[in-house]
C-alpha atoms as a PDB file:
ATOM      1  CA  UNK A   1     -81.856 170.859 248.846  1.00  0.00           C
ATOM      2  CA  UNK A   2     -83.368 172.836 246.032  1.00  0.00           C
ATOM      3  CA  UNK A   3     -84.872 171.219 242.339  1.00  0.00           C
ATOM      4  CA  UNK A   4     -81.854 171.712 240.322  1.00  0.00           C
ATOM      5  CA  UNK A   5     -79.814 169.644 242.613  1.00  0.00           C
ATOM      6  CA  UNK A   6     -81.285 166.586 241.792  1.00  0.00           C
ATOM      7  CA  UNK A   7     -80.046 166.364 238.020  1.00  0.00           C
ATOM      8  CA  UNK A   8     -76.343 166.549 239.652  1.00  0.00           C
ATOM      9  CA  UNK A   9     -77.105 163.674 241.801  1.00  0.00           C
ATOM     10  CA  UNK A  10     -78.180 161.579 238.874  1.00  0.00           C
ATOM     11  CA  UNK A  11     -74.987 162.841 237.054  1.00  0.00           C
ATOM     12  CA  UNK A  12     -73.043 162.335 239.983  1.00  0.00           C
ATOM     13  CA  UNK A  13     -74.230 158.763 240.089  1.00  0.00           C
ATOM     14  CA  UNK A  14     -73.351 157.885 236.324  1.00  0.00           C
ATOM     15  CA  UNK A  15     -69.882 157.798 236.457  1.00  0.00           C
ATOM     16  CA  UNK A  16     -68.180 154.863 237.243  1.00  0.00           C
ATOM     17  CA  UNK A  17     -66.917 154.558 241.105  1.00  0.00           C
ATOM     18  CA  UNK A  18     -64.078 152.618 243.247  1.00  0.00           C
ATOM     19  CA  UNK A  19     -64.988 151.766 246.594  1.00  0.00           C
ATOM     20  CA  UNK A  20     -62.543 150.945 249.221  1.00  0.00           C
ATOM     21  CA  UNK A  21     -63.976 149.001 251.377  1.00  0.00           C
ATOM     22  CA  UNK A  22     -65.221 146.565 248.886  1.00  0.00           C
ATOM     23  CA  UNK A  23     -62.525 147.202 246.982  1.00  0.00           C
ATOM     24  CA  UNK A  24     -64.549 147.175 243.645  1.00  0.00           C
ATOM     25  CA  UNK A  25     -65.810 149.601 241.099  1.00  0.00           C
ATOM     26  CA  UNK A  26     -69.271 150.607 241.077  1.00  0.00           C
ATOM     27  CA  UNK A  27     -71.316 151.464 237.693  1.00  0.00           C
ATOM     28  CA  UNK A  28     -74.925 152.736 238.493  1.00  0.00           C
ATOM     29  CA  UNK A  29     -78.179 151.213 236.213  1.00  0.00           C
ATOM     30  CA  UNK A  30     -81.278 151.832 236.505  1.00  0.00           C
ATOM     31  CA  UNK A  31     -81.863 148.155 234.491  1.00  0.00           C
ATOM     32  CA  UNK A  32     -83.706 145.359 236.078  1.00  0.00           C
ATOM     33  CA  UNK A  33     -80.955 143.496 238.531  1.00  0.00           C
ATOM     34  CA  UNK A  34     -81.112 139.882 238.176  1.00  0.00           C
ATOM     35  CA  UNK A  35     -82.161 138.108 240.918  1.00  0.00           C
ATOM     36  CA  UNK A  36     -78.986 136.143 241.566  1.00  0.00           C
ATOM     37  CA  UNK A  37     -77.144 138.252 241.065  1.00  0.00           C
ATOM     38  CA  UNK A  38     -78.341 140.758 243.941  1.00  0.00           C
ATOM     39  CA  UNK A  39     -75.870 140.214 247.201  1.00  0.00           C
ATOM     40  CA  UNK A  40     -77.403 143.720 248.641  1.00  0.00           C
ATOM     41  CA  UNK A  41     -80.088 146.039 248.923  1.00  0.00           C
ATOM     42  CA  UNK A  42     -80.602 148.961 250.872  1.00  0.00           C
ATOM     43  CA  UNK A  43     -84.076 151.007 251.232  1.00  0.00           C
ATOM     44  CA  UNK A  44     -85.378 153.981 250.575  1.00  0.00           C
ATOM     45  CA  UNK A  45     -88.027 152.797 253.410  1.00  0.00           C
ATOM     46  CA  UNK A  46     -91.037 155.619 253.109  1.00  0.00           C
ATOM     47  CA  UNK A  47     -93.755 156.023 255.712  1.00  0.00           C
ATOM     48  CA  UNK A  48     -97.366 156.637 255.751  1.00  0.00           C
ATOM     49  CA  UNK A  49     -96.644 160.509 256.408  1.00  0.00           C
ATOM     50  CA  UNK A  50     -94.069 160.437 253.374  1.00  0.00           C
ATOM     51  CA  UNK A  51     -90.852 160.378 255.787  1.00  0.00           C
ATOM     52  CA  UNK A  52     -87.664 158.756 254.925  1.00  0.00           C
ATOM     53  CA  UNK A  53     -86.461 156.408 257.601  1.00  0.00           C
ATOM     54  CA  UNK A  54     -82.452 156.392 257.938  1.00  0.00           C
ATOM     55  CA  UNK A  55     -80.551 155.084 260.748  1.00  0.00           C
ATOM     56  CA  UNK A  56     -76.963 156.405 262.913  1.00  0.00           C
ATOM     57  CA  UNK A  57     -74.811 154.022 263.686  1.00  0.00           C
ATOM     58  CA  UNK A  58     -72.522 153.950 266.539  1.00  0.00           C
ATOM     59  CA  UNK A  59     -69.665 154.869 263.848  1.00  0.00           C
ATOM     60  CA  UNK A  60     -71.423 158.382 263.306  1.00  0.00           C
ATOM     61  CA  UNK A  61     -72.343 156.561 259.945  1.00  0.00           C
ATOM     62  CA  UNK A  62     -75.298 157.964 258.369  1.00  0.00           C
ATOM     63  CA  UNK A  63     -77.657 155.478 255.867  1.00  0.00           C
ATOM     64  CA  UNK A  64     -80.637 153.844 254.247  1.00  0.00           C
ATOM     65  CA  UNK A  65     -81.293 150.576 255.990  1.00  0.00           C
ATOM     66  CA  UNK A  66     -80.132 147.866 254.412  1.00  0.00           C
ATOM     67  CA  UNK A  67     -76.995 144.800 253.878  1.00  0.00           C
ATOM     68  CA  UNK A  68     -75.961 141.791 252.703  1.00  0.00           C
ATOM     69  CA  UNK A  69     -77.930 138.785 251.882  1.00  0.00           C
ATOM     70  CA  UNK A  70     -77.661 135.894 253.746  1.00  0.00           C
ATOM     71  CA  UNK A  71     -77.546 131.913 251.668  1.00  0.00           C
ATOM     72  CA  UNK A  72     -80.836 131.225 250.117  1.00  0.00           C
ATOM     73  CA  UNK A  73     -82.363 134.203 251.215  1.00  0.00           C
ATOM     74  CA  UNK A  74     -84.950 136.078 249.354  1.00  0.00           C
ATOM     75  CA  UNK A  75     -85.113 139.958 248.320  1.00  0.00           C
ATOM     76  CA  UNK A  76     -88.539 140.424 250.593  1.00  0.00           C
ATOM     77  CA  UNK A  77     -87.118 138.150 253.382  1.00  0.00           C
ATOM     78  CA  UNK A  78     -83.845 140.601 252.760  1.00  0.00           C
ATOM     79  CA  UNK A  79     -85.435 143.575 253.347  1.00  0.00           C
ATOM     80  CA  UNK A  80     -87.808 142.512 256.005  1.00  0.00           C
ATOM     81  CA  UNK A  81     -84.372 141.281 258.025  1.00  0.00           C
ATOM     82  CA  UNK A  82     -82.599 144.690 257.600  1.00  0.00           C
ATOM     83  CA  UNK A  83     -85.646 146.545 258.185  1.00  0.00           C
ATOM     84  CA  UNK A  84     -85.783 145.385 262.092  1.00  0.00           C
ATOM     85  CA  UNK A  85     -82.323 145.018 262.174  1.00  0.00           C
ATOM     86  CA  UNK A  86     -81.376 148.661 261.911  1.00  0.00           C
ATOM     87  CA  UNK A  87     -84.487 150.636 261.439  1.00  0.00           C
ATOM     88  CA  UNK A  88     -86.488 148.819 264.169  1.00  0.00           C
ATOM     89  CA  UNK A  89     -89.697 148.988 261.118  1.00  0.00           C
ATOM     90  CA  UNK A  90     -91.960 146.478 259.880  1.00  0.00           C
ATOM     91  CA  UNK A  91     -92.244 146.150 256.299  1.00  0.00           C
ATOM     92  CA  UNK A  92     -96.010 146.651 254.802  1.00  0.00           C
ATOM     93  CA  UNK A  93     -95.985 145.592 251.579  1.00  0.00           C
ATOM     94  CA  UNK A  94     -93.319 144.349 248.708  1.00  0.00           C
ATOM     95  CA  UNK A  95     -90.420 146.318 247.463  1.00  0.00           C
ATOM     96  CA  UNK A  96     -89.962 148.574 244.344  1.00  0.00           C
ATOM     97  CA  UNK A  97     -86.894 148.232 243.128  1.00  0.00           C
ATOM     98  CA  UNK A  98     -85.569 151.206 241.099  1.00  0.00           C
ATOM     99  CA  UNK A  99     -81.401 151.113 240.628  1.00  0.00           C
ATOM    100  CA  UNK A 100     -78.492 148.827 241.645  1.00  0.00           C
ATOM    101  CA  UNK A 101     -74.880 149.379 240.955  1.00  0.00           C
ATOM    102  CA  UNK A 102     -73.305 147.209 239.485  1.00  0.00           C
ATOM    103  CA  UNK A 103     -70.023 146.213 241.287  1.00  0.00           C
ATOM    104  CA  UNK A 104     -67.135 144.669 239.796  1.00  0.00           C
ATOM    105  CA  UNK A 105     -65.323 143.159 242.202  1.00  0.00           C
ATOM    106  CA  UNK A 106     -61.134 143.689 242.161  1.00  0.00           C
ATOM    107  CA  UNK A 107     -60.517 141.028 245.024  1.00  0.00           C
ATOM    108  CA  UNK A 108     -59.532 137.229 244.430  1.00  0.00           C
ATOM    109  CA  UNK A 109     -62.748 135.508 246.589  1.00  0.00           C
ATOM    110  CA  UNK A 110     -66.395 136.761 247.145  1.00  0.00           C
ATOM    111  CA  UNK A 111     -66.923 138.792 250.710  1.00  0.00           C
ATOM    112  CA  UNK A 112     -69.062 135.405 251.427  1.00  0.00           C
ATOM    113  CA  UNK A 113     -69.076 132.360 249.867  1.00  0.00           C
ATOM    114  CA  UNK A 114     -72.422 132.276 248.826  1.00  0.00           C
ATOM    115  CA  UNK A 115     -72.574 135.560 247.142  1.00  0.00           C
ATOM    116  CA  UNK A 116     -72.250 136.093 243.336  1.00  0.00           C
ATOM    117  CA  UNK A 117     -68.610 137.024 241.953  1.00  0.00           C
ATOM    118  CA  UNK A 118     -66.806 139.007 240.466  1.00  0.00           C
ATOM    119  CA  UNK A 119     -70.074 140.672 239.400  1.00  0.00           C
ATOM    120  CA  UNK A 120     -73.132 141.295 241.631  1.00  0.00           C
ATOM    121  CA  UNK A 121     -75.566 144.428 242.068  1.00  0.00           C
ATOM    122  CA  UNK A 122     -76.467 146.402 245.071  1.00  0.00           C
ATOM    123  CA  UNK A 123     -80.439 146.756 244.901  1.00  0.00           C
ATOM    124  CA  UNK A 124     -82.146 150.237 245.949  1.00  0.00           C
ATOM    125  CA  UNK A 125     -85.667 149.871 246.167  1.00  0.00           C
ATOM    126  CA  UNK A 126     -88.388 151.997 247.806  1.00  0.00           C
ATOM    127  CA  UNK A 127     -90.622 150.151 250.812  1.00  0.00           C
ATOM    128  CA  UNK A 128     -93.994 151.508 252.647  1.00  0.00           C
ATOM    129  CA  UNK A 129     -92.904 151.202 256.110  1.00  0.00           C
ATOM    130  CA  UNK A 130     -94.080 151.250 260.050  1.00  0.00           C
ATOM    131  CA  UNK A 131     -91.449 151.859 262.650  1.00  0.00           C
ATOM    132  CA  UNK A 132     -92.896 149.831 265.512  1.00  0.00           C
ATOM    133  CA  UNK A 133     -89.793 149.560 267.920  1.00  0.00           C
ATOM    134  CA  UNK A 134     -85.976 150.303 267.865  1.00  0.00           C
ATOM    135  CA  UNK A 135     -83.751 148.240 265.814  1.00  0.00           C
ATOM    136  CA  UNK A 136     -82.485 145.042 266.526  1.00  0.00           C
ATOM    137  CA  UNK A 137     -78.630 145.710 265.884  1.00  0.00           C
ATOM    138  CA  UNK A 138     -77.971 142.580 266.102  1.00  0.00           C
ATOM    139  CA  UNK A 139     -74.157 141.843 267.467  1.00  0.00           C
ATOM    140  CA  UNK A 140     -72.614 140.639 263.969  1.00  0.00           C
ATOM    141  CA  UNK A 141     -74.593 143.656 262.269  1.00  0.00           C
ATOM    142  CA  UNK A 142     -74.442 147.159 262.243  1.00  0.00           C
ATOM    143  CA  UNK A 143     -74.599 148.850 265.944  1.00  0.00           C
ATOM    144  CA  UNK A 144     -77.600 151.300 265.483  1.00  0.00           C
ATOM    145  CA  UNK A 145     -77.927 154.638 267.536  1.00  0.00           C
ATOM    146  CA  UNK A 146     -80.325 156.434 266.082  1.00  0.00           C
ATOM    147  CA  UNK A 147     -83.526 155.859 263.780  1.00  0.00           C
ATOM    148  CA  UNK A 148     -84.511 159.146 262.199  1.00  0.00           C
ATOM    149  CA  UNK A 149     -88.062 160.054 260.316  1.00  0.00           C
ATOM    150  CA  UNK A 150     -87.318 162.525 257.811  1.00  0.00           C
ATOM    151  CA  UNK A 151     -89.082 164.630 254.829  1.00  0.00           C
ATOM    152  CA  UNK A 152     -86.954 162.756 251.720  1.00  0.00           C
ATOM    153  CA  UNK A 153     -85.017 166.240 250.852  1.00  0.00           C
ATOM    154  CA  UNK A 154     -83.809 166.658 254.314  1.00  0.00           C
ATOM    155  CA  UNK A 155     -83.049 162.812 254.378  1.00  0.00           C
ATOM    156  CA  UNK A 156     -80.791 163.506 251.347  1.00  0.00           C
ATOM    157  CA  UNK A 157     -78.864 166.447 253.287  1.00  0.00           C
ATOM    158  CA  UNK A 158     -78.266 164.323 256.876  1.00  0.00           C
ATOM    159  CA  UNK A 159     -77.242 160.862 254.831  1.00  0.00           C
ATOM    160  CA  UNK A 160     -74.978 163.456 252.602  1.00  0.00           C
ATOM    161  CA  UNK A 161     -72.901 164.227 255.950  1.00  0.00           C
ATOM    162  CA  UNK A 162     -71.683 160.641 255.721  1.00  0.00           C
ATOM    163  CA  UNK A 163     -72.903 159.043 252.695  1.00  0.00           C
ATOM    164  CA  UNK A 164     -72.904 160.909 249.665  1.00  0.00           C
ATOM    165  CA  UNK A 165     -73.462 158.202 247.217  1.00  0.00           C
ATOM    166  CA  UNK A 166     -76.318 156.985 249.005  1.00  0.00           C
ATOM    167  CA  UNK A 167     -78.284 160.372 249.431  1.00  0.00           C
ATOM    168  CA  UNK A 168     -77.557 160.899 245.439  1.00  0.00           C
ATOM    169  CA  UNK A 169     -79.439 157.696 245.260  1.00  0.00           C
ATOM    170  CA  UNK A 170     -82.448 159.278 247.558  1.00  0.00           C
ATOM    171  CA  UNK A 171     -82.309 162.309 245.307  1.00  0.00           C
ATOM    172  CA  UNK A 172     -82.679 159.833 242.015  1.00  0.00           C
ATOM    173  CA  UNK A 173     -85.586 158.225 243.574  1.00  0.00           C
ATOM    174  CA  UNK A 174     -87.251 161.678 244.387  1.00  0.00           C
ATOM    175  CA  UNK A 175     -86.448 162.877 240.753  1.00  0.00           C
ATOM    176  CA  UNK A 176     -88.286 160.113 239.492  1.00  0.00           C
ATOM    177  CA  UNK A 177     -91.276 160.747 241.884  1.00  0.00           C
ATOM    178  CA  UNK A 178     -91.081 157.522 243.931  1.00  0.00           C
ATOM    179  CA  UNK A 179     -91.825 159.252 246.842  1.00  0.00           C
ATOM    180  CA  UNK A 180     -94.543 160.204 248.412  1.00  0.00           C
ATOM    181  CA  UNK A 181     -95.050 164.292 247.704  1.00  0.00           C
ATOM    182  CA  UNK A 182     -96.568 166.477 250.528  1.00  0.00           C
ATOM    183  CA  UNK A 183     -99.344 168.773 249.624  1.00  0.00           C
ATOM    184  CA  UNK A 184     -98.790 172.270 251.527  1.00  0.00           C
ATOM    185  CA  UNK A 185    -102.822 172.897 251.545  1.00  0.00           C
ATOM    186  CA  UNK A 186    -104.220 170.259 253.125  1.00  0.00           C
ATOM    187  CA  UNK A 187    -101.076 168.874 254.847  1.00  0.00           C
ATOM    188  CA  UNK A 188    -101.623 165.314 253.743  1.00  0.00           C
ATOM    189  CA  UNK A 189     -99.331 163.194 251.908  1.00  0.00           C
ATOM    190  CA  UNK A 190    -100.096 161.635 248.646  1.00  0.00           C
ATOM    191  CA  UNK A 191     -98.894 158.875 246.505  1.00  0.00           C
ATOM    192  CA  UNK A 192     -96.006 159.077 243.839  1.00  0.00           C
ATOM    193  CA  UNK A 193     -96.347 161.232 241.227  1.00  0.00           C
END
């Protein structure tokens, strides 16, 4: 993926967008989301060499770990859960968030009863991760195939395949230089820019 793809994510991402299976509309911020408001969050979930971590389910579905919250449940304890769950990686330290959408729901009832509705936002939030065993999957969760460690622009191409909402959402973090950038010279990875 070259540069001047990324300012097509980002205006990819502005508009406003139905989803089917949630059957709601989708409007992209980059605002604070407020806390209760949050029923989701999904990671861009970085390691120490400055690798995305996305997942394969046993649909062929391609994504950033994350899901739903469960009742009572807080944002770190949420993305601690759907770390294991279907990246098999530990958490290191807190989350950044960075964008939600903003979903408007169309249906009658909330997908659970405990989550906020009509209105709610789906987090996206950058984590400093460890793989340290294959994911959980557990049997009322996503059925995980594959955990993948991937440079972040080559992370945006394979979640594209499946995904392409989410890997625009990769590309805004890497525009804004949440990610880890490799230097050629010595090899190493460095903090965000």
């Amino acid at each position: 993926m070259s540069d001047d793809v990324l300012p097509g994510a980002v205006q990819r991402l502005a508009a406003v967008t139905y989803i089917d299976y949630a059957d709601c509309d989708v409007r992209y911020t980059t605002e604070p989301a407020p806390d209760e408001l949050v029923s989701r969050l999904h990671l861009v979930a970085v390691t120490a060499h400055g690798d995305v971590v996305v997942s394969r389910s046993v649909q062929g579905w391609r994504v950033l770990p994350g899901g739903t919250r469960e009742p009572g449940e807080a944002l770190i304890e949420l993305a601690r859960r759907e770390l294991i769950e279907e990246a098999g990686a530990r958490l290191l330290a807190g989350i950044a968030p960075f964008s939600s959408f903003v979903s408007h729901s169309r249906t009658p009832a909330p997908y659970r009863p405990h989550l906020p509705h009509p209105r709610a936002y789906w987090l996206h939030a950058v984590a400093q991760v460890e793989v340290v065993g294959p994911p959980t999957s557990p049997a009322d969760g996503e059925q995980i195939t594959d955990v993948l460690q991937l440079p972040p622009r080559e992370a945006v191409d394979y979640i594209a395949v499946h995904d392409p909402i989410h890997a625009d959402v990769l590309a805004h973090a890497i525009a804004l230089g949440l990610l880890p950038s490799s230097d050629p010279v010595r090899g190493r990875t460095s903090g965000p820019r």
